[in-house]
PDB file of N, CA and C in Angstrom:
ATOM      1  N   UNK A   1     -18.217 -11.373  26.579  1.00  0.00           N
ATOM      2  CA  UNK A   1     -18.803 -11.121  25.275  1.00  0.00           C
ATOM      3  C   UNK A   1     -19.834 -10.015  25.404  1.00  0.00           C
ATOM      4  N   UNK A   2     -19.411  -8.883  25.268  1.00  0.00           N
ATOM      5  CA  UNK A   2     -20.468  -7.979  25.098  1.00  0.00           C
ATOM      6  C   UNK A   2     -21.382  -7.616  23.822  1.00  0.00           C
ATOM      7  N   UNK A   3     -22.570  -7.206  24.321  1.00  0.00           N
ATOM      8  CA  UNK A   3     -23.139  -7.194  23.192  1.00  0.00           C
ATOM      9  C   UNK A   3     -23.097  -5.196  22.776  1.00  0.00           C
ATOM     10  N   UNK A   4     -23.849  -4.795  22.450  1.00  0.00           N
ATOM     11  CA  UNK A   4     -23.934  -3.546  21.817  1.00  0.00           C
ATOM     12  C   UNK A   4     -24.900  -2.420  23.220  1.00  0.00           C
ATOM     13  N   UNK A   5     -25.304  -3.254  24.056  1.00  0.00           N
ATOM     14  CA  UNK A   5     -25.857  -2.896  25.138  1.00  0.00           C
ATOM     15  C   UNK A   5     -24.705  -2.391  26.308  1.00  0.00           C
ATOM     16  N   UNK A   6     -24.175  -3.749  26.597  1.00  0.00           N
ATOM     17  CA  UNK A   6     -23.639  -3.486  27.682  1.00  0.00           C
ATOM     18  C   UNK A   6     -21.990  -3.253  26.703  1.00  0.00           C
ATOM     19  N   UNK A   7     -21.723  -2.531  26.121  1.00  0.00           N
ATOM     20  CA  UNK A   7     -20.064  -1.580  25.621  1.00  0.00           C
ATOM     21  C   UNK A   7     -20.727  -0.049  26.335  1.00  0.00           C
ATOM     22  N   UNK A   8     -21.979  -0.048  25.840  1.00  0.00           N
ATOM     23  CA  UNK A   8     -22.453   1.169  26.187  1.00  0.00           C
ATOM     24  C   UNK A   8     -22.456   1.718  27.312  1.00  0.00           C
ATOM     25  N   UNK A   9     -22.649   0.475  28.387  1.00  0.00           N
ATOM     26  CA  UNK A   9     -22.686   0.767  30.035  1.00  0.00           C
ATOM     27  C   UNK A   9     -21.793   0.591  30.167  1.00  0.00           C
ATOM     28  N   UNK A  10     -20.296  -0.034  30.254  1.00  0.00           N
ATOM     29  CA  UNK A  10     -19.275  -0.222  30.374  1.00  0.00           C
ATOM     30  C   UNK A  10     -18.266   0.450  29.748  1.00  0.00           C
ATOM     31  N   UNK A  11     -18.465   1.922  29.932  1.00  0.00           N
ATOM     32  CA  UNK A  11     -17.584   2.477  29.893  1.00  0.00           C
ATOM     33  C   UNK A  11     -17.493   3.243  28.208  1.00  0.00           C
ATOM     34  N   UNK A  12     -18.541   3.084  27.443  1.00  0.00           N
ATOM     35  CA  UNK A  12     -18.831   3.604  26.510  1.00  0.00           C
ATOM     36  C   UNK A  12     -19.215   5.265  26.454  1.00  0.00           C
ATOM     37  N   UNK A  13     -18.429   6.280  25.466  1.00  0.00           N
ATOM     38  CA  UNK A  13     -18.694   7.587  25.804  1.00  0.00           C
ATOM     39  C   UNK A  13     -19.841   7.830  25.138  1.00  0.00           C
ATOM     40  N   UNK A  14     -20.846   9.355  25.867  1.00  0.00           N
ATOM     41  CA  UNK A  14     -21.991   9.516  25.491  1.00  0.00           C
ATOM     42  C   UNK A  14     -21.978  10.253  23.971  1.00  0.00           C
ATOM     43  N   UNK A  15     -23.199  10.369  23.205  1.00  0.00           N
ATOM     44  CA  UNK A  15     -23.378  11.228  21.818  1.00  0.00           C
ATOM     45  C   UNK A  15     -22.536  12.306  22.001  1.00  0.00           C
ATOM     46  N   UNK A  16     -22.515  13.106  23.050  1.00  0.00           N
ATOM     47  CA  UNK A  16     -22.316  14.809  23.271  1.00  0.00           C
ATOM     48  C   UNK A  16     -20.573  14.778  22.989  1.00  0.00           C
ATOM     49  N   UNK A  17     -19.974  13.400  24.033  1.00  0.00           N
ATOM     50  CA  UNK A  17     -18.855  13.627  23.978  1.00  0.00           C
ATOM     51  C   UNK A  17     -18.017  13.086  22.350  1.00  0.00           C
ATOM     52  N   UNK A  18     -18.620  12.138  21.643  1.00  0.00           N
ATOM     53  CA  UNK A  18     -18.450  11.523  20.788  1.00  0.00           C
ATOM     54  C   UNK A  18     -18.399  12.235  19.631  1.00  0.00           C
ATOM     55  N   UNK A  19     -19.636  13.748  19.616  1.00  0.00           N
ATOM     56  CA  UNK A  19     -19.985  14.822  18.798  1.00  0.00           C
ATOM     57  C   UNK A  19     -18.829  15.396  19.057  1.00  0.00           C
ATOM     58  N   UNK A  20     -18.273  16.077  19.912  1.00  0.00           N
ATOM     59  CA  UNK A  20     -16.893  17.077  20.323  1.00  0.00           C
ATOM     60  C   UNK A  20     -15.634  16.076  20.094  1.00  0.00           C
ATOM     61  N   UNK A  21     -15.620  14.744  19.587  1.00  0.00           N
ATOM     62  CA  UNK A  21     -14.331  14.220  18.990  1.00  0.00           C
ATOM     63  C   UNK A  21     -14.337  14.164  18.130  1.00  0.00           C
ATOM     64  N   UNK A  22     -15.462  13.596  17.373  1.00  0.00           N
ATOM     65  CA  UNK A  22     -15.467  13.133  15.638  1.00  0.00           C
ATOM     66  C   UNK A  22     -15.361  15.343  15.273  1.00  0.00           C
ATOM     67  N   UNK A  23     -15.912  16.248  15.654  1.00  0.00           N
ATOM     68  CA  UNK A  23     -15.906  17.571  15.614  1.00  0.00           C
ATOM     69  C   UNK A  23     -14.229  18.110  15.291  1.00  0.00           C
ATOM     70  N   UNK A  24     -13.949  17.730  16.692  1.00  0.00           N
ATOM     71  CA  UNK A  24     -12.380  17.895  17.104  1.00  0.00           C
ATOM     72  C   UNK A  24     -11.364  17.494  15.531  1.00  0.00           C
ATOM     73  N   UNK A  25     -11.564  16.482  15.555  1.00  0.00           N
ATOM     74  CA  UNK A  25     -10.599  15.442  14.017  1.00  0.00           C
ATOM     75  C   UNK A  25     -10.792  15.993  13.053  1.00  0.00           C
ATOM     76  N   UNK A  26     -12.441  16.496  12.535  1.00  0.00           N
ATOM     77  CA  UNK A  26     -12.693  17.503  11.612  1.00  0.00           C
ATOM     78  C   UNK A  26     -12.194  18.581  11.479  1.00  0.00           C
ATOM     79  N   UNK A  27     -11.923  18.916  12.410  1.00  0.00           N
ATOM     80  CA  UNK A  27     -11.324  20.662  12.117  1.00  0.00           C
ATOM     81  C   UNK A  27      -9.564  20.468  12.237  1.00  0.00           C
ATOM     82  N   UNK A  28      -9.125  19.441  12.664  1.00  0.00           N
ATOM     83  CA  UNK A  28      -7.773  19.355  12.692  1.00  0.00           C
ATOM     84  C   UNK A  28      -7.157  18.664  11.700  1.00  0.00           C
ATOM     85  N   UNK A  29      -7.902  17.702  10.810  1.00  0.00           N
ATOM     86  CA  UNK A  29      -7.328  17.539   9.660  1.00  0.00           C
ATOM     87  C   UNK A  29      -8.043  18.219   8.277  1.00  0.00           C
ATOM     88  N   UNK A  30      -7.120  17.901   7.453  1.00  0.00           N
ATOM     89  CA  UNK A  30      -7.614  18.465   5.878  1.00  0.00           C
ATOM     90  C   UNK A  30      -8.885  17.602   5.741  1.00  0.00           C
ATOM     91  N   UNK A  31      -8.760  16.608   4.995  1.00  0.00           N
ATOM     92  CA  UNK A  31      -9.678  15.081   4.740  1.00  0.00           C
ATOM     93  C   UNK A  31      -9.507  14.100   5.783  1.00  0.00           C
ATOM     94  N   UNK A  32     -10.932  13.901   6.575  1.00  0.00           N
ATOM     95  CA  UNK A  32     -11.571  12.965   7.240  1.00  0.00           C
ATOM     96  C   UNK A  32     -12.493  11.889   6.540  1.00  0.00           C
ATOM     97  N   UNK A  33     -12.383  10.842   6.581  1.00  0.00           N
ATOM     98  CA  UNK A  33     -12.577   9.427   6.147  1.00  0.00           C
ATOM     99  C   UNK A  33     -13.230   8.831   7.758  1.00  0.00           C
ATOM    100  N   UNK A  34     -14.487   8.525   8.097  1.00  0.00           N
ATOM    101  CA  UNK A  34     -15.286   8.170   8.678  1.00  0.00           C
ATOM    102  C   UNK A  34     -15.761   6.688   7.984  1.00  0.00           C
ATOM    103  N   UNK A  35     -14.878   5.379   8.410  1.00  0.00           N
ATOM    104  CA  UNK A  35     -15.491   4.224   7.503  1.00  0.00           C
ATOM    105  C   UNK A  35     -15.281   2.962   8.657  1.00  0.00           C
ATOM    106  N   UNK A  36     -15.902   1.968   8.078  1.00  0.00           N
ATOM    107  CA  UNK A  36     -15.151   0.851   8.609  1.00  0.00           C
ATOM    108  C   UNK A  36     -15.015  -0.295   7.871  1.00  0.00           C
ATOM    109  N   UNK A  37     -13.398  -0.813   8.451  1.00  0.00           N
ATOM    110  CA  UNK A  37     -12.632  -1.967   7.457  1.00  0.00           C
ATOM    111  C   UNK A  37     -13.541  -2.733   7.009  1.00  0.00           C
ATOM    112  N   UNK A  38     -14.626  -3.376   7.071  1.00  0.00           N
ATOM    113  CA  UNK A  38     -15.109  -4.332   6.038  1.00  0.00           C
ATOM    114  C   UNK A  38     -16.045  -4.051   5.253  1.00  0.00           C
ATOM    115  N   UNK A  39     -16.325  -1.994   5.004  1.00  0.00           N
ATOM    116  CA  UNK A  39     -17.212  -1.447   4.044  1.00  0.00           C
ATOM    117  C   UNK A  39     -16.521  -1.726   2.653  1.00  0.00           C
ATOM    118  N   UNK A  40     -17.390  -1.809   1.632  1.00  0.00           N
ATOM    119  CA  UNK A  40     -16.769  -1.531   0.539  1.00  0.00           C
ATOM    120  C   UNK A  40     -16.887  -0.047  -0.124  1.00  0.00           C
ATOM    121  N   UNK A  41     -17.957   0.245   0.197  1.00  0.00           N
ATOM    122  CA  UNK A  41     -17.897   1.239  -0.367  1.00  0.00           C
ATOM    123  C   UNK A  41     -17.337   2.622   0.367  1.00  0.00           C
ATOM    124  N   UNK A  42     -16.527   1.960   1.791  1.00  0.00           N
ATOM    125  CA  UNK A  42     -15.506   2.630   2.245  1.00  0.00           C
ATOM    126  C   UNK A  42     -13.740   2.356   1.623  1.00  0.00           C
ATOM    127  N   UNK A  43     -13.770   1.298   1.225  1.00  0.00           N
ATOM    128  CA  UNK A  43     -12.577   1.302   0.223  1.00  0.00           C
ATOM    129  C   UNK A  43     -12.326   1.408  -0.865  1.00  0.00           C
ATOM    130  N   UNK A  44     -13.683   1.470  -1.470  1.00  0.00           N
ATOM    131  CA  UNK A  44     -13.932   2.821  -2.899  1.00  0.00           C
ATOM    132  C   UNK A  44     -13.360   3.761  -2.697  1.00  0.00           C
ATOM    133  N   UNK A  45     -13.818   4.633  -1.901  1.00  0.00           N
ATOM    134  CA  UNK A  45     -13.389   5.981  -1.301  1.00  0.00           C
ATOM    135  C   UNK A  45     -12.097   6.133  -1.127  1.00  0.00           C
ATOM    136  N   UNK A  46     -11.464   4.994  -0.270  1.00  0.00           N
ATOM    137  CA  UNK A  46     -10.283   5.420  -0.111  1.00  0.00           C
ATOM    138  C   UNK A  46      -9.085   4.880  -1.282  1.00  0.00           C
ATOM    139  N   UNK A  47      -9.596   4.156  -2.207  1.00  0.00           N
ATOM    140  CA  UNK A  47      -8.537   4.089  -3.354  1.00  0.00           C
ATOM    141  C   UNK A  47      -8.923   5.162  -4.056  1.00  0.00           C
ATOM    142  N   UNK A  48     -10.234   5.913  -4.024  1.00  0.00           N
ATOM    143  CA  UNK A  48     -10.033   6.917  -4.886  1.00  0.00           C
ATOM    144  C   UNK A  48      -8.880   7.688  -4.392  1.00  0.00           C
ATOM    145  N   UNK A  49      -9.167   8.287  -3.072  1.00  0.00           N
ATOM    146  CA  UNK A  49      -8.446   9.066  -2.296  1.00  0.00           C
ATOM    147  C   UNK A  49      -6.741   9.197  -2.981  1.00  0.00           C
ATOM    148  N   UNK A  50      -6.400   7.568  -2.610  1.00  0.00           N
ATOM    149  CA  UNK A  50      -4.839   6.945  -2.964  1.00  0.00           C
ATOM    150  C   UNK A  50      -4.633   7.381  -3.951  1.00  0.00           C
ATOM    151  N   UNK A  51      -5.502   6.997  -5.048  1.00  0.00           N
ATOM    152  CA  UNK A  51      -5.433   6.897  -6.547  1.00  0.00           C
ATOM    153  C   UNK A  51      -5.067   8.568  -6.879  1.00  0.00           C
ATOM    154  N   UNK A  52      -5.395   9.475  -6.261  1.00  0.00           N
ATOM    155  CA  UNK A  52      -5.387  11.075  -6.661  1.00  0.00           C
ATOM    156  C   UNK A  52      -3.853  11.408  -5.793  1.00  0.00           C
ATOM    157  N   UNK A  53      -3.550  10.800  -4.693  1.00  0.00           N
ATOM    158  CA  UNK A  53      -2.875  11.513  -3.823  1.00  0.00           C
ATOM    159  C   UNK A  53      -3.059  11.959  -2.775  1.00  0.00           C
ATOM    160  N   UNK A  54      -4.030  11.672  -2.331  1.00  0.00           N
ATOM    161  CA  UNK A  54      -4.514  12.585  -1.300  1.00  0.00           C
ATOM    162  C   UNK A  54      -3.716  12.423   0.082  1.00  0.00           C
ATOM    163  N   UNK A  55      -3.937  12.947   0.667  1.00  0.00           N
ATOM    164  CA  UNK A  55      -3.479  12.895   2.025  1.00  0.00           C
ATOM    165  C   UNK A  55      -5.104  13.232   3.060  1.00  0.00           C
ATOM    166  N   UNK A  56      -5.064  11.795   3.813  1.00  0.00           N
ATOM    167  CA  UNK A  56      -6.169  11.550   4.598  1.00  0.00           C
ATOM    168  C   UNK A  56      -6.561  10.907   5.771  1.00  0.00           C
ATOM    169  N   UNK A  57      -7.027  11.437   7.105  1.00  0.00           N
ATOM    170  CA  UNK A  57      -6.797  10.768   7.838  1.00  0.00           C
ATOM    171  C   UNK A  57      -8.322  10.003   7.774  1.00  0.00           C
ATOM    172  N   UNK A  58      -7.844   8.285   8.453  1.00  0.00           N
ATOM    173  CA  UNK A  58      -9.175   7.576   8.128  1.00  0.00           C
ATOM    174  C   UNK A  58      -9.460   6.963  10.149  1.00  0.00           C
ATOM    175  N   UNK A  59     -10.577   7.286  10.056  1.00  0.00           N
ATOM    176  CA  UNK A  59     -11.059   6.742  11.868  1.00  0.00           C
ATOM    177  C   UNK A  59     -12.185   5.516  11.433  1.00  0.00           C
ATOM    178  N   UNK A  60     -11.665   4.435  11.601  1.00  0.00           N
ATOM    179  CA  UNK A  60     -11.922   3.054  11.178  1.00  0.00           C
ATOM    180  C   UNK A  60     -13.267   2.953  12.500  1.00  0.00           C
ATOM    181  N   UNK A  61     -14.419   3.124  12.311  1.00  0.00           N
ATOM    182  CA  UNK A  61     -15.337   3.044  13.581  1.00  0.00           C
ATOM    183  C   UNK A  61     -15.294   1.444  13.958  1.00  0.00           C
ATOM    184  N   UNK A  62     -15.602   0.779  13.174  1.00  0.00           N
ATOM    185  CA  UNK A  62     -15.575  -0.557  13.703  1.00  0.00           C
ATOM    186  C   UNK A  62     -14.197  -0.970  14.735  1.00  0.00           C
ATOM    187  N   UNK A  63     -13.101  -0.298  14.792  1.00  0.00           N
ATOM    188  CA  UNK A  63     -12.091  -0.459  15.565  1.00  0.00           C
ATOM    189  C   UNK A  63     -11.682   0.186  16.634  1.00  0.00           C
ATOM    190  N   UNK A  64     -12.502   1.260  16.594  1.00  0.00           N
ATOM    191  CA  UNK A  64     -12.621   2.403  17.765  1.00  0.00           C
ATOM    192  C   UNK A  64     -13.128   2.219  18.885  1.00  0.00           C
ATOM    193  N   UNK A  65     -12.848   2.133  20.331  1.00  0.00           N
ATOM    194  CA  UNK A  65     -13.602   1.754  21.213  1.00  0.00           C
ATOM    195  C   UNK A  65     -14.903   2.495  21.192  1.00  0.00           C
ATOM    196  N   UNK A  66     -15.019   3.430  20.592  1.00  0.00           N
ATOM    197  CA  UNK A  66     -16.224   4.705  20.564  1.00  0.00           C
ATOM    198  C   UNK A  66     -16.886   5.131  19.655  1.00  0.00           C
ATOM    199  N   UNK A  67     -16.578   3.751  18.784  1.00  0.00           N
ATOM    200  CA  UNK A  67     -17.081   3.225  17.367  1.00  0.00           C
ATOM    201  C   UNK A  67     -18.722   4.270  17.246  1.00  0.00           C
ATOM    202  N   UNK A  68     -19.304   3.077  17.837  1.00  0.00           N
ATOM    203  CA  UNK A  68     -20.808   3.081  17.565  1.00  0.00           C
ATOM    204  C   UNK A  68     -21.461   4.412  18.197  1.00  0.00           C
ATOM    205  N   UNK A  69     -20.821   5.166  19.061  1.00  0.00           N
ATOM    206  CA  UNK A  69     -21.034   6.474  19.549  1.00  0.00           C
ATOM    207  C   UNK A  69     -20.446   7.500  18.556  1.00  0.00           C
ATOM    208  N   UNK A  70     -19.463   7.717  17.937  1.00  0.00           N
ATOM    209  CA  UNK A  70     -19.268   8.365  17.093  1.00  0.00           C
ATOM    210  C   UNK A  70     -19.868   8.522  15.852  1.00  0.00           C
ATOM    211  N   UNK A  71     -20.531   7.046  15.429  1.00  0.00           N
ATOM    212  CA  UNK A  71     -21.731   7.216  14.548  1.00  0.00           C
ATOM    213  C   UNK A  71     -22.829   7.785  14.267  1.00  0.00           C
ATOM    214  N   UNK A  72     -23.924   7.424  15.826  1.00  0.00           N
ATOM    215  CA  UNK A  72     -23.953   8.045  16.505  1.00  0.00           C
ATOM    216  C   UNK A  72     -24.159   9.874  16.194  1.00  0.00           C
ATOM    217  N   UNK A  73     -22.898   9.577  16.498  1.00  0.00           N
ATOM    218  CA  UNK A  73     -22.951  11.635  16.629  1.00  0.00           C
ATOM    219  C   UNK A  73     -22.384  11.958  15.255  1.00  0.00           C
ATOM    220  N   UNK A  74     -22.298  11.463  14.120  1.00  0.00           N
ATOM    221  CA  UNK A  74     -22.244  11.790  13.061  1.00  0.00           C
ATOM    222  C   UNK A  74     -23.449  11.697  12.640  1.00  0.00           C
ATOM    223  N   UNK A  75     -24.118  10.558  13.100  1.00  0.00           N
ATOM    224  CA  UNK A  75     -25.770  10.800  12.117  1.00  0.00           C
ATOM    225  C   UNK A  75     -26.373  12.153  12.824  1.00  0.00           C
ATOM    226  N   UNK A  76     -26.422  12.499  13.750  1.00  0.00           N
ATOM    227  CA  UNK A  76     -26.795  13.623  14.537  1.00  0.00           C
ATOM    228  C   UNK A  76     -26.245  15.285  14.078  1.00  0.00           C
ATOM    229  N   UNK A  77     -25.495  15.294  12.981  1.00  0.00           N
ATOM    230  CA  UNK A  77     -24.588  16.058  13.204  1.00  0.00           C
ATOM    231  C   UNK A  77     -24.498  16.339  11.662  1.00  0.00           C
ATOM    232  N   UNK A  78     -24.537  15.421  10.707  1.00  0.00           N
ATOM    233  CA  UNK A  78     -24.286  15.129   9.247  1.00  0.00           C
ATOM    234  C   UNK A  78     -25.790  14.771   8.853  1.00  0.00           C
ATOM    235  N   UNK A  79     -26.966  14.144   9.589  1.00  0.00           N
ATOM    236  CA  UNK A  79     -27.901  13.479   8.891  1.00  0.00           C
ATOM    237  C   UNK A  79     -27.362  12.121   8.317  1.00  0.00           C
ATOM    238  N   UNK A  80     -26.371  11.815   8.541  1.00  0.00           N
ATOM    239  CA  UNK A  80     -25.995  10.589   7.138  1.00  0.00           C
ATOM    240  C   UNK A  80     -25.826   9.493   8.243  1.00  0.00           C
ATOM    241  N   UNK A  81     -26.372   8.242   7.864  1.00  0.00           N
ATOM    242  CA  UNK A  81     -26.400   7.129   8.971  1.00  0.00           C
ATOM    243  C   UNK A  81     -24.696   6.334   8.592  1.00  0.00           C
ATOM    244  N   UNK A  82     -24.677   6.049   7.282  1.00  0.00           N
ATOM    245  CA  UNK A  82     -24.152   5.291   6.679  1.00  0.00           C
ATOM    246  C   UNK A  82     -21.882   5.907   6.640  1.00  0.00           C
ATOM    247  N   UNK A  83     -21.469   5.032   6.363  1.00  0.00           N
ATOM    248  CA  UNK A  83     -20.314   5.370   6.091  1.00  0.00           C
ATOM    249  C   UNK A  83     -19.646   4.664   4.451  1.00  0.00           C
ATOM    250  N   UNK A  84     -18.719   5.573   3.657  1.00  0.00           N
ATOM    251  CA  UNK A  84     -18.131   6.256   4.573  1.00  0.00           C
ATOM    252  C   UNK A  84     -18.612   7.686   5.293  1.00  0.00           C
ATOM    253  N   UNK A  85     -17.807   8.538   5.618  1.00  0.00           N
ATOM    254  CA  UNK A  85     -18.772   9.862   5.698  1.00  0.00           C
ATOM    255  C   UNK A  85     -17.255  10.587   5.791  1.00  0.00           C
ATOM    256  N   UNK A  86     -17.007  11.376   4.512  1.00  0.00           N
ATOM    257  CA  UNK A  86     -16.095  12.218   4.205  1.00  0.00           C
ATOM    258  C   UNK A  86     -16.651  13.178   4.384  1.00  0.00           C
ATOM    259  N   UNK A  87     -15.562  14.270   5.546  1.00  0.00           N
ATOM    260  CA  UNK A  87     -15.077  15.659   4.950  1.00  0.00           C
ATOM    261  C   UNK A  87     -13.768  16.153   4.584  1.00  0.00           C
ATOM    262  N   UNK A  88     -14.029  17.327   3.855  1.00  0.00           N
ATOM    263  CA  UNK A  88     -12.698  18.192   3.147  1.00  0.00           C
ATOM    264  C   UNK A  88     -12.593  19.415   3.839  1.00  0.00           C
ATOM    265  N   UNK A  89     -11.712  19.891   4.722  1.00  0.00           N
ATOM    266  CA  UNK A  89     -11.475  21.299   4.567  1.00  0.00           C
ATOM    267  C   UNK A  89     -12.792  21.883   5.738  1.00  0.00           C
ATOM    268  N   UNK A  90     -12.799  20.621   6.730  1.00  0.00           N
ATOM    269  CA  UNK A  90     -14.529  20.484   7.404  1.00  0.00           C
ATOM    270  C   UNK A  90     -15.523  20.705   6.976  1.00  0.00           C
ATOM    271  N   UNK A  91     -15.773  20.506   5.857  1.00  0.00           N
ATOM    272  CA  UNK A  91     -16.874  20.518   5.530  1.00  0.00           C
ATOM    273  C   UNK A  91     -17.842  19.254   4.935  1.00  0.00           C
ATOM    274  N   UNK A  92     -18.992  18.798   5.507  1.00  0.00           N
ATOM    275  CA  UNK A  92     -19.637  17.509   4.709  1.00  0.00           C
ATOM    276  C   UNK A  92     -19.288  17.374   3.875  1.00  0.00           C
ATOM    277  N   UNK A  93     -19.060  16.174   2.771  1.00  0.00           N
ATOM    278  CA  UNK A  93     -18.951  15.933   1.595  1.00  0.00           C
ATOM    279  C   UNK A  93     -19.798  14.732   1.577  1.00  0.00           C
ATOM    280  N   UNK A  94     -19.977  13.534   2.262  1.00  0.00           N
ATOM    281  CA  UNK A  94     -20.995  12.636   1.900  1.00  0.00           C
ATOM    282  C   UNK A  94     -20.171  11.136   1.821  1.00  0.00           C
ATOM    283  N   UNK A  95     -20.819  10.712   1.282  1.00  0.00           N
ATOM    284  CA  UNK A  95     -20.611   9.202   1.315  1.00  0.00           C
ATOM    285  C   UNK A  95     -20.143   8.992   0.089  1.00  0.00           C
ATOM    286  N   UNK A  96     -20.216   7.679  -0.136  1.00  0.00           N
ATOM    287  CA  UNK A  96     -19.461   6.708  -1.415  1.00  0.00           C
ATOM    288  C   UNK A  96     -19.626   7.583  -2.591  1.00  0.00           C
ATOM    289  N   UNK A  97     -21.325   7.681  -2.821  1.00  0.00           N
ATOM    290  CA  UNK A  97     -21.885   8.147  -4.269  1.00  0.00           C
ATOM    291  C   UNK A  97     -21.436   9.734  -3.987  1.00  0.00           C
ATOM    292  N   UNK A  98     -21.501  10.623  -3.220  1.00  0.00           N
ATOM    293  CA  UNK A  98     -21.153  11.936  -3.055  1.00  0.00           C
ATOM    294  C   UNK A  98     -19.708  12.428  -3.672  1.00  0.00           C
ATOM    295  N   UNK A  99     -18.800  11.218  -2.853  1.00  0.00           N
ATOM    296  CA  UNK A  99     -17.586  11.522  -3.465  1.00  0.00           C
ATOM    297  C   UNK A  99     -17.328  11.219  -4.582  1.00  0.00           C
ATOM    298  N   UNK A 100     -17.793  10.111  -5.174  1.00  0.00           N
ATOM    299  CA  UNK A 100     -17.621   9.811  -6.751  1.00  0.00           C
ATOM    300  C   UNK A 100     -18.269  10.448  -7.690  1.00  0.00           C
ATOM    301  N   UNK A 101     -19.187  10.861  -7.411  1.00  0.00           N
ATOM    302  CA  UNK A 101     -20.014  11.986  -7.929  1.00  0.00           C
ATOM    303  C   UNK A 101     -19.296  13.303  -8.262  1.00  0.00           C
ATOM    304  N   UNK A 102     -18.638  13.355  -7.210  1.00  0.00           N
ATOM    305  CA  UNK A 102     -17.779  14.937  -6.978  1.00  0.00           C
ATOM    306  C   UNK A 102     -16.515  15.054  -7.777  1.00  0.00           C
ATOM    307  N   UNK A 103     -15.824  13.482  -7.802  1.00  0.00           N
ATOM    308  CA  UNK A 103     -15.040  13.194  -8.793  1.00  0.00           C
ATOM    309  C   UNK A 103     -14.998  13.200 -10.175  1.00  0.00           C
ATOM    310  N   UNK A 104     -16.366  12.887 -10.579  1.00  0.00           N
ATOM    311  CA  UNK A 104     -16.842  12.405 -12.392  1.00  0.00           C
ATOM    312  C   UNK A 104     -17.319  14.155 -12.629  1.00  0.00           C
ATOM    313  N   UNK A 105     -17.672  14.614 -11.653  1.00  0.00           N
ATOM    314  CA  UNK A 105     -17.941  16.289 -11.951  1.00  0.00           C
ATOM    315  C   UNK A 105     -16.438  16.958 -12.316  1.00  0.00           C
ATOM    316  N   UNK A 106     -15.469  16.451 -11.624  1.00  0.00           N
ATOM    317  CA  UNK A 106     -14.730  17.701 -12.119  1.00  0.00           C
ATOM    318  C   UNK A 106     -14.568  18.284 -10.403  1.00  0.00           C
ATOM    319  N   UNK A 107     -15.277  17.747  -9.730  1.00  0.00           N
ATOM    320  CA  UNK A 107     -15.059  18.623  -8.356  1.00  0.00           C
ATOM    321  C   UNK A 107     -14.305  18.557  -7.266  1.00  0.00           C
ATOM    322  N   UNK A 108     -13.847  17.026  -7.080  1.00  0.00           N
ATOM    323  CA  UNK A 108     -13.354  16.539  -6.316  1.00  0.00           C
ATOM    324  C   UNK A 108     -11.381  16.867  -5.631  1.00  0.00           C
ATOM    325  N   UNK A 109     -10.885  17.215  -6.944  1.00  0.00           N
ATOM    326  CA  UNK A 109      -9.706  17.064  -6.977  1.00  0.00           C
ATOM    327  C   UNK A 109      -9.283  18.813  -6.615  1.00  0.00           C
ATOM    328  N   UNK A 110     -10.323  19.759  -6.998  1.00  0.00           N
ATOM    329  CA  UNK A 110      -9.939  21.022  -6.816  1.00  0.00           C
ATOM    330  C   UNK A 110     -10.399  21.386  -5.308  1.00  0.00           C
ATOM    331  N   UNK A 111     -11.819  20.518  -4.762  1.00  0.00           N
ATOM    332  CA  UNK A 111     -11.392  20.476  -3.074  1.00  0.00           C
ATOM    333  C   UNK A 111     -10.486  20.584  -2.148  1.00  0.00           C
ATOM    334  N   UNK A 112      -9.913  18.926  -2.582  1.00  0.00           N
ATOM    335  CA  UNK A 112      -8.598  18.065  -1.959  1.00  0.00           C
ATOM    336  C   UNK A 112      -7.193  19.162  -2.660  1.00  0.00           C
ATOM    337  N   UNK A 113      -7.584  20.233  -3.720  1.00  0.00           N
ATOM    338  CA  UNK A 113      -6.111  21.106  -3.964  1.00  0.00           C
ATOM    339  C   UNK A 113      -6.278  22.387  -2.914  1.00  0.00           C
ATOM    340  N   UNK A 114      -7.499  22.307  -2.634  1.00  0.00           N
ATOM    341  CA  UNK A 114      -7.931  24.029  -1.966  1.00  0.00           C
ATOM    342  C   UNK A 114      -7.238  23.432  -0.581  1.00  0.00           C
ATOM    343  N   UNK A 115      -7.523  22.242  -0.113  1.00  0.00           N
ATOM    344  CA  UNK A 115      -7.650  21.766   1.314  1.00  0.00           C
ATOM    345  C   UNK A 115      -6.029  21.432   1.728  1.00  0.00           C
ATOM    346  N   UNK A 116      -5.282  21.972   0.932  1.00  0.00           N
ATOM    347  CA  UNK A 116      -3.987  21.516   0.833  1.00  0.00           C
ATOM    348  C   UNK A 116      -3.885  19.640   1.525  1.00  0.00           C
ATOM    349  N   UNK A 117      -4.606  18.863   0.448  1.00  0.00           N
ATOM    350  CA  UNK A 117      -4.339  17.549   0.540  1.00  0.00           C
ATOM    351  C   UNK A 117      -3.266  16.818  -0.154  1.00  0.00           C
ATOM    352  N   UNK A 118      -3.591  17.319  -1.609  1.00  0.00           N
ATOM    353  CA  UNK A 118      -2.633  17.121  -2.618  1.00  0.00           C
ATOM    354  C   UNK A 118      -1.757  17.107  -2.774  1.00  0.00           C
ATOM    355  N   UNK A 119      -0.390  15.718  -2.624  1.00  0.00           N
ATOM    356  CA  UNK A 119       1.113  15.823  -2.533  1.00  0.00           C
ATOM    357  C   UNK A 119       1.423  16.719  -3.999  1.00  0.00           C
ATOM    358  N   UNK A 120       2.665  17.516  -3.794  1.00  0.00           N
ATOM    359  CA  UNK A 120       2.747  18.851  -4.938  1.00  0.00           C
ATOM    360  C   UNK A 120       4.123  17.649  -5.848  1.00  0.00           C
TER     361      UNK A 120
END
């Protein structure tokens, strides 16, 4: 039974390397989804996502062996502690209220069209 201490010593990767993966995923997909399964206001996000079409890849941290390091190096990296933590097209977009926000603007959907997300 490990606790949050010892995942870390056992074989847990450091911020630096954790920064150059969550980095890596960003630039190789369109839309990145940074959440984990028992957020809600990570499955806000992603029925919006559904609900439009999108095409998105999602890295579930709570299921990741490199969970809590990739967080981690997203708060380091984004400022944002919390998930979810969407980008489009690599670029920040934010959390729950960011994206819904971006949606009720009018903004959201011409992103996810620039970012070629949008099934045609």
């Amino acid at each position: 039974m490990g606790g949050v201490l010892s995942s870390k010593q056992s074989g847990g990767i450091g911020v630096e390397m954790a920064l150059a993966k969550a980095k890596d995923i960003v630039s190789s997909e369109r839309v990145v989804v940074f959440s984990k399964t028992f957020c809600g206001y990570c499955t806000r996000v992603k029925q919006l996502l559904n609900e439009l079409g999108a095409q998105y890849k999602v890295i579930e941290l709570d299921v990741e062996s490199d969970g809590d390091a990739i967080q981690s190096a997203l708060l380091e990296w984004t400022k944002q502690r919390t998930v979810p933590n969407v980008f489009i097209s690599g670029k920040h977009i934010g959390g729950c209220d960011a994206v819904t926000a971006a949606h009720s603007a009018g903004k959201l959907v011409p992103l996810l069209t620039e970012a070629r997300a949008l099934a045609s």
